[in-house]
Protein backbone atom coordinates (compact mmCIF):
# COMPACT_ATOMS: atom_id res chain seq x y z
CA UNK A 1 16.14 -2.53 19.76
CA UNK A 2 17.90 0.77 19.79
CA UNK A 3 16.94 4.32 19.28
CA UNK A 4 18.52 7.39 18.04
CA UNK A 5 18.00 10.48 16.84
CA UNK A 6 18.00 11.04 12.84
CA UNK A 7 19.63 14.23 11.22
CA UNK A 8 17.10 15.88 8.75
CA UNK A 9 16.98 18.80 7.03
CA UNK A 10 14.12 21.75 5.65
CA UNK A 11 14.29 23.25 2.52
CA UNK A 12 15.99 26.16 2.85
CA UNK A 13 18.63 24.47 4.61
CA UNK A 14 17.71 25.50 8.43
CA UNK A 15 18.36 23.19 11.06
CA UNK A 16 15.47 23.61 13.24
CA UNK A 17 14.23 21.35 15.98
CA UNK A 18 11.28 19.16 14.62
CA UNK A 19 8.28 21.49 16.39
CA UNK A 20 9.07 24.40 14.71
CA UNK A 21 10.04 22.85 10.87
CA UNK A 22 7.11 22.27 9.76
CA UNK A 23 3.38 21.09 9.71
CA UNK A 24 2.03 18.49 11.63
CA UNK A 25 2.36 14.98 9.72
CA UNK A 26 -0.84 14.22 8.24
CA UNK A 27 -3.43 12.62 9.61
CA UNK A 28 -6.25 10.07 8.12
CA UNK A 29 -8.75 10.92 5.52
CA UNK A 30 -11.49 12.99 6.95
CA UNK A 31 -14.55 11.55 7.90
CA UNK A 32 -16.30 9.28 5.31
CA UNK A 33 -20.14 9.32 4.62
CA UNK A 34 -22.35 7.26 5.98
CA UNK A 35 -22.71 5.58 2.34
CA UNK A 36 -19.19 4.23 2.88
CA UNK A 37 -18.72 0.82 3.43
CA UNK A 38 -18.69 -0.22 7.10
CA UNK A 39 -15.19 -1.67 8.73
CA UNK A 40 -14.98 -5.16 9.43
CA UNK A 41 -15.53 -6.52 13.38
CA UNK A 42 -16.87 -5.02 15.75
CA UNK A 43 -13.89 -3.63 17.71
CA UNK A 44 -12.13 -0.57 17.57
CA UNK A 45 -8.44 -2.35 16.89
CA UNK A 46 -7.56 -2.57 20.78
CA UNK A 47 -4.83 -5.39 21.09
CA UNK A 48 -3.53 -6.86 24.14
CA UNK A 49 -0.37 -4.51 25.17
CA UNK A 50 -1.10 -1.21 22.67
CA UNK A 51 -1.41 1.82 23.76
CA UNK A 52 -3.78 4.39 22.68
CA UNK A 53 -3.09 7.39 21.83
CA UNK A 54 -4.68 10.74 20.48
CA UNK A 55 -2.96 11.35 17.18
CA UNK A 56 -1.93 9.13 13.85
CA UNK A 57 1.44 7.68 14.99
CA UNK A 58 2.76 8.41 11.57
CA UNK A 59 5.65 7.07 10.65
CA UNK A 60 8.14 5.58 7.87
CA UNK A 61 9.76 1.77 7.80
CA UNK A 62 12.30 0.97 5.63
CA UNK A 63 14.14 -1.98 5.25
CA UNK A 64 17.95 -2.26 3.50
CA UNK A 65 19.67 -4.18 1.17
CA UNK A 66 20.85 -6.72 4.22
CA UNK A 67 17.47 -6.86 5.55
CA UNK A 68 17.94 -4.32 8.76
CA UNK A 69 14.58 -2.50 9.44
CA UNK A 70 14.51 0.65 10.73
CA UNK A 71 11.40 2.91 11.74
CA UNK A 72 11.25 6.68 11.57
CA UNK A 73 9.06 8.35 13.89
CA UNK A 74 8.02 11.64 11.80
CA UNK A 75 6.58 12.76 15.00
CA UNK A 76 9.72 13.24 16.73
CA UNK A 77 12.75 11.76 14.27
CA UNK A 78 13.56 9.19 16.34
CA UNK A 79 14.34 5.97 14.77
CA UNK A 80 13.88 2.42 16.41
CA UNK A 81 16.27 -0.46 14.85
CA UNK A 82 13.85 -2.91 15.07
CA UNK A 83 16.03 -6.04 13.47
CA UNK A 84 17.14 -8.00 10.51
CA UNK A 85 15.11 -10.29 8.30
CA UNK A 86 16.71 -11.69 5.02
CA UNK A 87 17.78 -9.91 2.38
CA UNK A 88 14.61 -8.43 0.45
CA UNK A 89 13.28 -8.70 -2.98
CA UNK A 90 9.98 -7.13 -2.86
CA UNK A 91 8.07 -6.12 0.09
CA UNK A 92 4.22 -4.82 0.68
CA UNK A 93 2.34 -3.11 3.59
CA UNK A 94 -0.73 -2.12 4.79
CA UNK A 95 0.05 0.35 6.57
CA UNK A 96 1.08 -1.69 9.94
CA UNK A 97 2.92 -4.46 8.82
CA UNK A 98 5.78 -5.01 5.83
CA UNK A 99 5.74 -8.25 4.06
CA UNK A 100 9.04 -8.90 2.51
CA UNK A 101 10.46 -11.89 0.15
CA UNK A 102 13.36 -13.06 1.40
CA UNK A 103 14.75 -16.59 0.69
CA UNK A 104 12.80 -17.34 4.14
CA UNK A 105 9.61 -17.04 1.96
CA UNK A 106 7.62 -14.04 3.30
CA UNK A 107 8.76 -12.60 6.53
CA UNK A 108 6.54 -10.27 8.69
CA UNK A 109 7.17 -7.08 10.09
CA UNK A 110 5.03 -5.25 12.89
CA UNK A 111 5.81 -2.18 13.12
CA UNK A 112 3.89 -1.21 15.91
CA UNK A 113 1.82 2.08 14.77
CA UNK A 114 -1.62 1.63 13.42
CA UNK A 115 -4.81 3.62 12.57
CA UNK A 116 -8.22 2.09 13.19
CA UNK A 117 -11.18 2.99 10.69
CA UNK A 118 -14.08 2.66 12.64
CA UNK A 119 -16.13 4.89 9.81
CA UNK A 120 -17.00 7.91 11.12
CA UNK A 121 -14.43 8.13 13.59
CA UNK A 122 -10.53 6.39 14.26
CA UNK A 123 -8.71 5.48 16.59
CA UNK A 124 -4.32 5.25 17.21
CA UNK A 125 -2.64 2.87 18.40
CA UNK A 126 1.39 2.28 19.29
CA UNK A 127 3.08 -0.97 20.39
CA UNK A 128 6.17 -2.10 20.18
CA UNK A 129 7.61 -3.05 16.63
CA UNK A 130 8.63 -6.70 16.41
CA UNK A 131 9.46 -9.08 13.77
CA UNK A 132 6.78 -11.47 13.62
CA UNK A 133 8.76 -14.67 11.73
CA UNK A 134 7.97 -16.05 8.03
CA UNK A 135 5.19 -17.76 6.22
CA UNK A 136 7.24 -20.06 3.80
CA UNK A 137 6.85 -20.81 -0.05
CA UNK A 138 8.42 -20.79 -3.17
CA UNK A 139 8.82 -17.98 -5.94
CA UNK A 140 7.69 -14.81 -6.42
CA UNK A 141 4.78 -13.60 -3.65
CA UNK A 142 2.21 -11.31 -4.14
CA UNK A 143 0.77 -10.02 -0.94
CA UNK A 144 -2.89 -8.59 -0.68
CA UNK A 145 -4.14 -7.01 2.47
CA UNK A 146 -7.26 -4.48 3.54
CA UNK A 147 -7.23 -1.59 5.05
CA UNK A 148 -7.66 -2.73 8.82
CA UNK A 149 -4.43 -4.52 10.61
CA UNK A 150 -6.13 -6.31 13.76
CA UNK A 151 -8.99 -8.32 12.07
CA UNK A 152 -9.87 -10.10 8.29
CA UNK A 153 -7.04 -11.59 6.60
CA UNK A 154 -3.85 -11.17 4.84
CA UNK A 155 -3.71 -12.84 1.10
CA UNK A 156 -0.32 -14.43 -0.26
CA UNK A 157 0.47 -16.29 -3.48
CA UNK A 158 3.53 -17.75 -4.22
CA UNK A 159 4.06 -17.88 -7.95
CA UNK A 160 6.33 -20.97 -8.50
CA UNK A 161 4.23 -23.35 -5.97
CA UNK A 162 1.00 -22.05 -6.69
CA UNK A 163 0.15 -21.88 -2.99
CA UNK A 164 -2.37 -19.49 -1.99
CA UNK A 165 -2.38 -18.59 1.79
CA UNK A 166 -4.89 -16.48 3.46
CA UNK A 167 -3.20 -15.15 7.09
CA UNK A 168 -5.33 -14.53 10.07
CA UNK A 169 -4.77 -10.82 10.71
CA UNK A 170 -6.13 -10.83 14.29
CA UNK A 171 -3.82 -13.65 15.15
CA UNK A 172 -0.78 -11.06 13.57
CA UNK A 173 -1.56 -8.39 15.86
CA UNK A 174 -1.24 -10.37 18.62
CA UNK A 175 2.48 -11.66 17.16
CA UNK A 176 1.38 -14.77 15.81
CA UNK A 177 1.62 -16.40 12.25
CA UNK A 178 -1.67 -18.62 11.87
CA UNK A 179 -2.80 -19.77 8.41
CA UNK A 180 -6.56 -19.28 7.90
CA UNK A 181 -5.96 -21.65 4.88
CA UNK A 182 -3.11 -22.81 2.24
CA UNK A 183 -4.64 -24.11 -1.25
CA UNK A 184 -2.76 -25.81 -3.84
CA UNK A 185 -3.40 -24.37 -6.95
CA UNK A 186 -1.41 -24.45 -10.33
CA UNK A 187 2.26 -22.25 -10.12
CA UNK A 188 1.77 -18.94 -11.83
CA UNK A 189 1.28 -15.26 -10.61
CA UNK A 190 -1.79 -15.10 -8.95
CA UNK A 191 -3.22 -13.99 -6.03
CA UNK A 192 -5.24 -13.91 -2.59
CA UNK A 193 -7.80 -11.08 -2.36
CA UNK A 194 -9.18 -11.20 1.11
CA UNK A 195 -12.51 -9.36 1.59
CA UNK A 196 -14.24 -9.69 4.87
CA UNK A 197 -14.28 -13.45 6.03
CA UNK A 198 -13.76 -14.06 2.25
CA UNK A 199 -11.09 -14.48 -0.53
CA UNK A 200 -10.91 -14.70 -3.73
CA UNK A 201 -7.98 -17.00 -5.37
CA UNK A 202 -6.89 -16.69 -8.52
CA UNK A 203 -7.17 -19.74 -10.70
CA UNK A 204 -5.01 -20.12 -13.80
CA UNK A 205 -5.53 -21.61 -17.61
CA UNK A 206 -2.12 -22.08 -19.75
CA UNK A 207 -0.26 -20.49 -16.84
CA UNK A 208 -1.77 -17.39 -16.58
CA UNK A 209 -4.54 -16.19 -14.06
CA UNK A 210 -7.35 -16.38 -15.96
CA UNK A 211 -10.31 -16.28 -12.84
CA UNK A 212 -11.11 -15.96 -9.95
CA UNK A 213 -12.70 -18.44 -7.07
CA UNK A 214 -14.25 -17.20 -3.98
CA UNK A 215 -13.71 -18.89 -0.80
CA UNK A 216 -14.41 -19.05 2.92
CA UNK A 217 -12.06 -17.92 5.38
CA UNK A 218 -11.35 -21.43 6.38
CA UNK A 219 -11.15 -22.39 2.47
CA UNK A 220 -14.48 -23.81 1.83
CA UNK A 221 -15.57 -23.09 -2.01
CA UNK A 222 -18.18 -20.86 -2.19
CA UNK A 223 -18.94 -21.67 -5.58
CA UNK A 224 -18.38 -18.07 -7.03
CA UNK A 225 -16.43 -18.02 -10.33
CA UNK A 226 -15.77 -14.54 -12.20
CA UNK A 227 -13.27 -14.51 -15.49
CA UNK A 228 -10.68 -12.31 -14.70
CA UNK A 229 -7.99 -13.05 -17.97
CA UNK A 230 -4.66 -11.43 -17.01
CA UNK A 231 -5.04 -10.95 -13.62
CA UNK A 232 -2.81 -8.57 -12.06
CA UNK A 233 -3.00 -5.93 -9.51
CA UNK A 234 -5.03 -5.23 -5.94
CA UNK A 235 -6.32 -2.92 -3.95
CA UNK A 236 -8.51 -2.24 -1.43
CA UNK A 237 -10.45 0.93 -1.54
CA UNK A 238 -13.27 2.07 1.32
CA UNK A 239 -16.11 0.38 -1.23
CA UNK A 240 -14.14 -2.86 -1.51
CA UNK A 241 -11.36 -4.98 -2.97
CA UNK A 242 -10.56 -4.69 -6.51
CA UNK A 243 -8.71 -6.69 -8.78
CA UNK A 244 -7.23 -5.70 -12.22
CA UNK A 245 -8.09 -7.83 -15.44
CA UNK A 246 -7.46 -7.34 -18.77
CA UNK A 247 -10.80 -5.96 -20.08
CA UNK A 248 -11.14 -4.01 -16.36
CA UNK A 249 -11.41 -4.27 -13.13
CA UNK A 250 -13.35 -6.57 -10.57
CA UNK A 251 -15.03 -5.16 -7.56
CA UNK A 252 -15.31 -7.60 -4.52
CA UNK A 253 -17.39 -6.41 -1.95
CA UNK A 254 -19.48 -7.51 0.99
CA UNK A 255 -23.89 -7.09 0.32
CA UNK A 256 -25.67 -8.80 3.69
CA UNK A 257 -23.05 -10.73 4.75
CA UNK A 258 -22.62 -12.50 1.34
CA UNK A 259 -19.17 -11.96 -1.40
CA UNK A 260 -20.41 -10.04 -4.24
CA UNK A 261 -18.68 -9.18 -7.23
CA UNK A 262 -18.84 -6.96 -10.43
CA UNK A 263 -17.21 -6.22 -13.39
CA UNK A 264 -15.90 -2.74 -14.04
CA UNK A 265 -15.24 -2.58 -17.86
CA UNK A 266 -12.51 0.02 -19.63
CA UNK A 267 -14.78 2.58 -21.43
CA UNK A 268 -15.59 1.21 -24.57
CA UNK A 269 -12.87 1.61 -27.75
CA UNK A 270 -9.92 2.43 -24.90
CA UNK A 271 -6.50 1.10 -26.35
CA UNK A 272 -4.55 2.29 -23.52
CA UNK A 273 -2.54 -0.54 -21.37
CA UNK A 274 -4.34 -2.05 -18.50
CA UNK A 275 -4.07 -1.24 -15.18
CA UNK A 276 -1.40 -3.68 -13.44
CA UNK A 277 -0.77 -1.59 -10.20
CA UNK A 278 -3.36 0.42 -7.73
CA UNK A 279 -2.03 2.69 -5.59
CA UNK A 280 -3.79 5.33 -3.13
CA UNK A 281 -4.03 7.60 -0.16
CA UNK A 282 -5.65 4.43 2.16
CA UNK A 283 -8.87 4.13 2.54
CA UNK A 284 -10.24 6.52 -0.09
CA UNK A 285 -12.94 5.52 -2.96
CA UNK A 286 -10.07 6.42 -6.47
CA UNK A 287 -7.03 4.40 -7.30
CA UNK A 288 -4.75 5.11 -9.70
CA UNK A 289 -2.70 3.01 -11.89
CA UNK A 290 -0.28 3.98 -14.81
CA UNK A 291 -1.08 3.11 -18.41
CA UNK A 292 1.56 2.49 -19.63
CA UNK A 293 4.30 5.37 -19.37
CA UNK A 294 2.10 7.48 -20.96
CA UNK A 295 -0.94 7.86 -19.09
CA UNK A 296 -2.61 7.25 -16.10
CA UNK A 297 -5.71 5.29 -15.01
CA UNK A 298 -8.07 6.56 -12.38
CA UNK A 299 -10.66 3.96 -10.72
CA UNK A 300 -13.40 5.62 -9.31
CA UNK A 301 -14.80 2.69 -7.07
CA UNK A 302 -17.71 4.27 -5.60
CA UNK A 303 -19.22 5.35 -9.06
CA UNK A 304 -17.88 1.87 -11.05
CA UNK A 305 -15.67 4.08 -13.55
CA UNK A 306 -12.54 4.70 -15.45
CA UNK A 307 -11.33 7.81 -16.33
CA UNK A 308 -7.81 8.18 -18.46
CA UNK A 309 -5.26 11.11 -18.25
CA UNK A 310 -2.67 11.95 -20.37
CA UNK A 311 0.62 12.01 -18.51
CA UNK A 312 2.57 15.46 -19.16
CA UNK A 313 6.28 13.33 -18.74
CA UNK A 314 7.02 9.45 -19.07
CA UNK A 315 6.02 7.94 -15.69
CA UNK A 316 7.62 5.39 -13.21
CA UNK A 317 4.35 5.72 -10.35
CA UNK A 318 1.62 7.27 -9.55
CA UNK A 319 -1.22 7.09 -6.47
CA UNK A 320 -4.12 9.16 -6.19
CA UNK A 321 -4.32 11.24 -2.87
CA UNK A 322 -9.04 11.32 -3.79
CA UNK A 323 -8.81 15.07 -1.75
CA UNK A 324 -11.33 17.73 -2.60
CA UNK A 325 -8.81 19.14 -5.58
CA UNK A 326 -8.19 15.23 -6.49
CA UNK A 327 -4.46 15.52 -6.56
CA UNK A 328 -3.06 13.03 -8.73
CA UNK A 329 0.68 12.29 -7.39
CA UNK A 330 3.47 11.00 -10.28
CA UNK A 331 7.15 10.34 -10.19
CA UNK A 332 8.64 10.71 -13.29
CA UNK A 333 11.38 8.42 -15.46
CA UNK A 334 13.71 11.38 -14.47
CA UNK A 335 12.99 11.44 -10.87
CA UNK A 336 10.51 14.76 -10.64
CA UNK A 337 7.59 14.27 -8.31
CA UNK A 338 4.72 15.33 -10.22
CA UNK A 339 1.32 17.26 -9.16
CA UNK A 340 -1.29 16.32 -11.34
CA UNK A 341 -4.74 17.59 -12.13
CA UNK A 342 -7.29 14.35 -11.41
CA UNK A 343 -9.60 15.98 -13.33
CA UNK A 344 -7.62 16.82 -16.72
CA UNK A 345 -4.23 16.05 -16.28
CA UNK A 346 -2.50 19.23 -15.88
CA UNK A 347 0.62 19.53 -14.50
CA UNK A 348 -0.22 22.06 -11.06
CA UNK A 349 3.58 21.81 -9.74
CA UNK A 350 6.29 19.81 -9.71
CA UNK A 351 9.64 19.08 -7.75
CA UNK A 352 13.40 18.91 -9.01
CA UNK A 353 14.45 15.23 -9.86
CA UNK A 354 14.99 14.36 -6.13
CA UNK A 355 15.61 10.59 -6.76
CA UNK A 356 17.43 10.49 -10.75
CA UNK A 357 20.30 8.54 -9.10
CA UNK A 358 18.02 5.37 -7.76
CA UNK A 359 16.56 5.26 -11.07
CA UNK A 360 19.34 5.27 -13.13
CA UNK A 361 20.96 2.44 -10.59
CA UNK A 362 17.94 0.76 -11.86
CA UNK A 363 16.10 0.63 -7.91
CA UNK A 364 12.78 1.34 -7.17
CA UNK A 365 11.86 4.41 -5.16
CA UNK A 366 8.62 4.31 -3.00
CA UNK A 367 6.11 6.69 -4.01
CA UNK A 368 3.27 7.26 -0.67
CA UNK A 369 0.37 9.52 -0.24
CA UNK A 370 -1.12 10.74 2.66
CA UNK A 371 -4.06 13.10 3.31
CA UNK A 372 -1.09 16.41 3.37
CA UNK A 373 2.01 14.88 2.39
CA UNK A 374 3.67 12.53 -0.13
CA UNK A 375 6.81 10.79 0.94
CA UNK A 376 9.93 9.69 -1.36
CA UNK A 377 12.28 7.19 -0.69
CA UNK A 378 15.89 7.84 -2.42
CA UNK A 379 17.51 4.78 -2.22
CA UNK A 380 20.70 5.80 -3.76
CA UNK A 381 20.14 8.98 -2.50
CA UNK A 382 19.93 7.30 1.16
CA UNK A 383 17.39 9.77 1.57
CA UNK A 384 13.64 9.99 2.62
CA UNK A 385 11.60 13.05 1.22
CA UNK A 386 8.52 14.68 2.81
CA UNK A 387 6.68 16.78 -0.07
CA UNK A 388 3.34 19.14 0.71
CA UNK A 389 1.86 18.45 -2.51
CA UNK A 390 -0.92 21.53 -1.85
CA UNK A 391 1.78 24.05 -1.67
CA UNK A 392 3.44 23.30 -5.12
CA UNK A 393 5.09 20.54 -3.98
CA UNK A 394 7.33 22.29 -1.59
CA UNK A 395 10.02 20.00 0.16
CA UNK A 396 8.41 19.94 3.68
CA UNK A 397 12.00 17.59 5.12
CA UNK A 398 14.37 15.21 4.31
CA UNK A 399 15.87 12.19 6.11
CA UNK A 400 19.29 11.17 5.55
CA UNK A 401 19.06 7.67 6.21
CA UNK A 402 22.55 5.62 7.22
CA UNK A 403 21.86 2.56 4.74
CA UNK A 404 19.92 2.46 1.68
CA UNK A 405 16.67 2.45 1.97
CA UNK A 406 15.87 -0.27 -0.35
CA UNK A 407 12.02 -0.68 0.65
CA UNK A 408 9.98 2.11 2.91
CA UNK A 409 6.45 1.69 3.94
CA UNK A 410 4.61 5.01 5.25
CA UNK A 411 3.10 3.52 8.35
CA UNK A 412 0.77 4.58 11.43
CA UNK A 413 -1.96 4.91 8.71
């Protein structure tokens, strides 16, 4: 691995030295209530070799159109070149690792920053970054992971072999692949919600996911069956894991040690799209999802509800930072990072259209909240934006990056 130092610049265009540009990166959520659900194990995310540190190692991995990975440190702008995997067609994260398709199947990146959510405190942690090898299959993969990187598991579904794998996360952080389970299902887009030593697998009718099954960690049934039609979407939230259906949303969470789940319902007479994409700052309660261009779905976990906002512009993305002022974060078909009102929808600021180029080319920029910051990935830009979306969405930096940033996971969180 090799390290350099990566040019940025502030808005304003002052080349500064990294201390004195701007505010300190963001750090985690502040901390929860005690009615928040507890983390899973009983550790505090320790692993063999990691050091720990006093502040969120925050930083931003991106992988290229080759399949070179690179990691930002937005501490200091250093970047590591941690290797090459295959070239990438989608990739997911949980805020430690990135999960990329590559003809491989799914190969595994650590990048060697975490945050442990021990409740009502954390704890940082910094290794070094590694690739970690690939868990083969065939198709399209959706990857579903929770919120902690050192214990539970790690959900994959390959759409065109129907195999549902469940990944011992514990076994990850120590820079091993082990398969809790692999289940042959029938091919189609499903998906492997893992939720404490539980999972829920996605079971399909006419080719579509249709329910869901709950399982052991080691893949014993556990007899649970909930009709999920559509299935599509995943996320979990501090109350739980949720999955998106098409008359709602299901709600997987853990009630004395035993997988529970419930049905969260659009409000009654809503014709707006379903939700088919969660995204949020990690860790809080509210997801957000688009509706269609149009509009955008909030999912209140905590109080089982749905609340819809009108969308001031056609949108691409959107994640809800769940802050006191519940900033709603967009970015719209023309490449504006929007500033949203959670509440009503009103548009509070909004930013020029840093990233028109990538979506014109047709790529997919990576829209991230933190608890101060958004970040941006341009990939035709081959740039990386840092936006303070409480001060009208002022351009805190920018990365140039040296190759395009195809896929970029905020991580250290």
């Amino acid at each position: 691995m090799h390290s350099r130092l990566l040019t940025f610049a502030v808005s304003g265009g002052l080349a500064l030295g990294l201390a004195g540009c701007a505010d300190d990166p963001a750090a985690p959520a502040s901390t929860p209530s005690s009615t928040d659900a507890p983390a899973d194990g009983d550790g505090h995310g320790a692993v063999t070799g990691a050091a720990e540190v006093a502040d969120p190692q925050l930083g931003l991995t991106t992988i290229d159109p080759s399949g070179a990975v690179s990691h930002l440190d937005l501490l200091d702008g250093s970047v590591v070149e941690i290797g090459d995997i295959g070239a990438p067609s989608a990739m997911t994260t949980d805020g430690r690792y990135l999960f990329a398709r590559t003809d491989a199947g799914v190969e595994v990146v650590d990048s060697g920053v975490w945050t442990w959510d021990h409740v009502d405190h954390f704890h940082y942690y910094r290794a070094e970054p590694r690739l970690l090898g690939a868990v083969e299959g065939l198709g399209p993969a959706t990857v579903a992971t929770t919120n902690l990187s050192t214990t539970g598991g790690t959900g994959l579904f390959f759409a065109d072999s129907g195999e549902a794998v469940l990944l011992d996360t514990a076994a990850l952080s120590a820079g091993e692949i082990v398969e809790s389970f692999r289940i042959e299902t029938a091919p189609h887009a499903g998906m492997v919600v893992p939720i404490g030593s539980f999972a829920l697998v996605t079971e399909a009718e006419d080719g579509a996911a249709a329910s869901v099954l709950g399982y052991t960690a080691d893949g014993e049934p556990t007899g649970l069956e909930e009709r999920c039609q559509d299935a599509s979407g995943t996320i979990t939230t501090r109350v739980g894991a949720v999955i998106g259906c098409r008359d709602g949303a299901l709600l997987a969470t853990l009630q004395d040690e035993e997988l529970v789940v419930e049905r969260i319902p659009y409000p009654e007479g809503s014709t707006a799209p379903a939700a088919s994409a969660f995204a949020n700052r990690e860790g809080r309660p509210t997801a957000a999802a688009l509706a269609g261009p149009d509009a955008v779905w909030l999912l209140d976990t905590r109080e089982r509800s749905w609340t819809l906002l009108p969308a001031p512009a056609p949108l691409v993305a959107v994640t809800a930072v769940d802050d006191e002022d519940e900033h709603v974060l967009a970015l719209a078909a023309d490449g504006r990072v929007l500033v949203l009102d959670g509440a009503s929808g009103a548009l509070l600021a909004e930013t020029d259209a840093l990233v028109a180029g990538s979506l014109a080319a047709g790529l997919a920029p990576t829209l991230v909240a933190d608890q101060q910051r958004v970040y941006l990935s341009g990939p035709a830009e081959r740039r990386l934006f840092e936006i303070d979306f409480a001060d009208g969405g002022r351009i805190a930096r920018t990365f140039d990056t040296a190759t395009e940033p195809t896929f970029t996971a905020e991580t250290g969180r």
